[in-house]
Protein backbone atom coordinates (compact mmCIF):
# COMPACT_ATOMS: atom_id res chain seq x y z
CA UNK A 1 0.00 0.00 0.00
CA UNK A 2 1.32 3.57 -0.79
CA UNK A 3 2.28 5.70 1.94
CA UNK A 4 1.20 9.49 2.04
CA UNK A 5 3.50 12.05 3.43
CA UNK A 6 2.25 16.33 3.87
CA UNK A 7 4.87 18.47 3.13
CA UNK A 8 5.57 21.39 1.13
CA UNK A 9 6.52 21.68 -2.70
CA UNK A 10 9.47 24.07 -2.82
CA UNK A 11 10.24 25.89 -6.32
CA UNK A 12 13.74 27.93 -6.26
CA UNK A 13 16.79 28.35 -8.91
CA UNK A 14 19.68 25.75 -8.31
CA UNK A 15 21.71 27.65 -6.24
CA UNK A 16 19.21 28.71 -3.86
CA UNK A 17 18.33 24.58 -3.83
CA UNK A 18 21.99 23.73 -2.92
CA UNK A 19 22.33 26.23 -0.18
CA UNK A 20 18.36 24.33 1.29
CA UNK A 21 20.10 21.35 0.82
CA UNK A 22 23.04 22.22 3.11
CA UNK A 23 20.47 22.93 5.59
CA UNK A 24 18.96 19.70 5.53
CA UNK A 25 22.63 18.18 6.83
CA UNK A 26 21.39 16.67 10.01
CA UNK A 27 18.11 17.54 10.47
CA UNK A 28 16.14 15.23 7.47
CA UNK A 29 13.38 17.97 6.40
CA UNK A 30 13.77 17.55 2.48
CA UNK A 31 11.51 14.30 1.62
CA UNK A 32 12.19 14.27 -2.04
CA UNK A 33 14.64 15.89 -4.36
CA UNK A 34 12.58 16.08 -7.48
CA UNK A 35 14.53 17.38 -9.82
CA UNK A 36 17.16 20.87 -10.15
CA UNK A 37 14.36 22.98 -9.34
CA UNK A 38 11.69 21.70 -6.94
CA UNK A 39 12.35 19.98 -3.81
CA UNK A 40 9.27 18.44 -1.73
CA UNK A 41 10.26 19.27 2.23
CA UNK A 42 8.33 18.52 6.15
CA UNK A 43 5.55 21.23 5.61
CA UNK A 44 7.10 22.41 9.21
CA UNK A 45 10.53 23.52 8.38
CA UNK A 46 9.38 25.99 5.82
CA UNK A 47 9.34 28.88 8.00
CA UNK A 48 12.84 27.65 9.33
CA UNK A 49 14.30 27.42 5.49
CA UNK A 50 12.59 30.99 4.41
CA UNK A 51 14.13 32.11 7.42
CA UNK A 52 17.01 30.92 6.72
CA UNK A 53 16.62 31.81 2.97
CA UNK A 54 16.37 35.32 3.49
CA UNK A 55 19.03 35.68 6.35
CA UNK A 56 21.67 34.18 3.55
CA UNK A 57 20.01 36.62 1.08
CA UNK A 58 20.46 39.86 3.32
CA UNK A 59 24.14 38.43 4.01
CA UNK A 60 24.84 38.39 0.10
CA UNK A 61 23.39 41.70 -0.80
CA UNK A 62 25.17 45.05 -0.97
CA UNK A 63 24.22 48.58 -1.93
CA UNK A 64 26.04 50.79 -3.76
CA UNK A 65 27.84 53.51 -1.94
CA UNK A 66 28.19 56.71 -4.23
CA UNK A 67 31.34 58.35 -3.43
CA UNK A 68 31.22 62.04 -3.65
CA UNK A 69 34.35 64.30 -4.31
């Protein structure tokens, strides 16, 4: 008999799936890697991965400083 699982269908660009990925080391929330773009993950890690998401996001960004002479 099948077995059903809930979670979450997650659609991002590679990169952003590798970084998820690394998150998943040791704590098992990604069910199924689907394929380079979608990953299926425990429907209660996905405020934990937007979280974390966004934190590596804001870490990555820069603005442009305008230097004035």
């Amino acid at each position: 008999m099948p077995k059903s699982r809930v979670g979450i269908l997650l659609k991002c660009e590679k990169t952003i799936k590798i970084f998820i990925r690394q998150l998943n080391i040791g704590r098992d929330f990604i069910i199924m890697d689907i394929d380079e773009n979608h990953l299926f993950i425990n429907e209660k890690y996905l405020n934990f991965v937007k979280d974390e998401v966004y934190k590596m996001q804001d870490k990555n960004a820069y603005n442009k400083i305008e230097i004035v002479n």
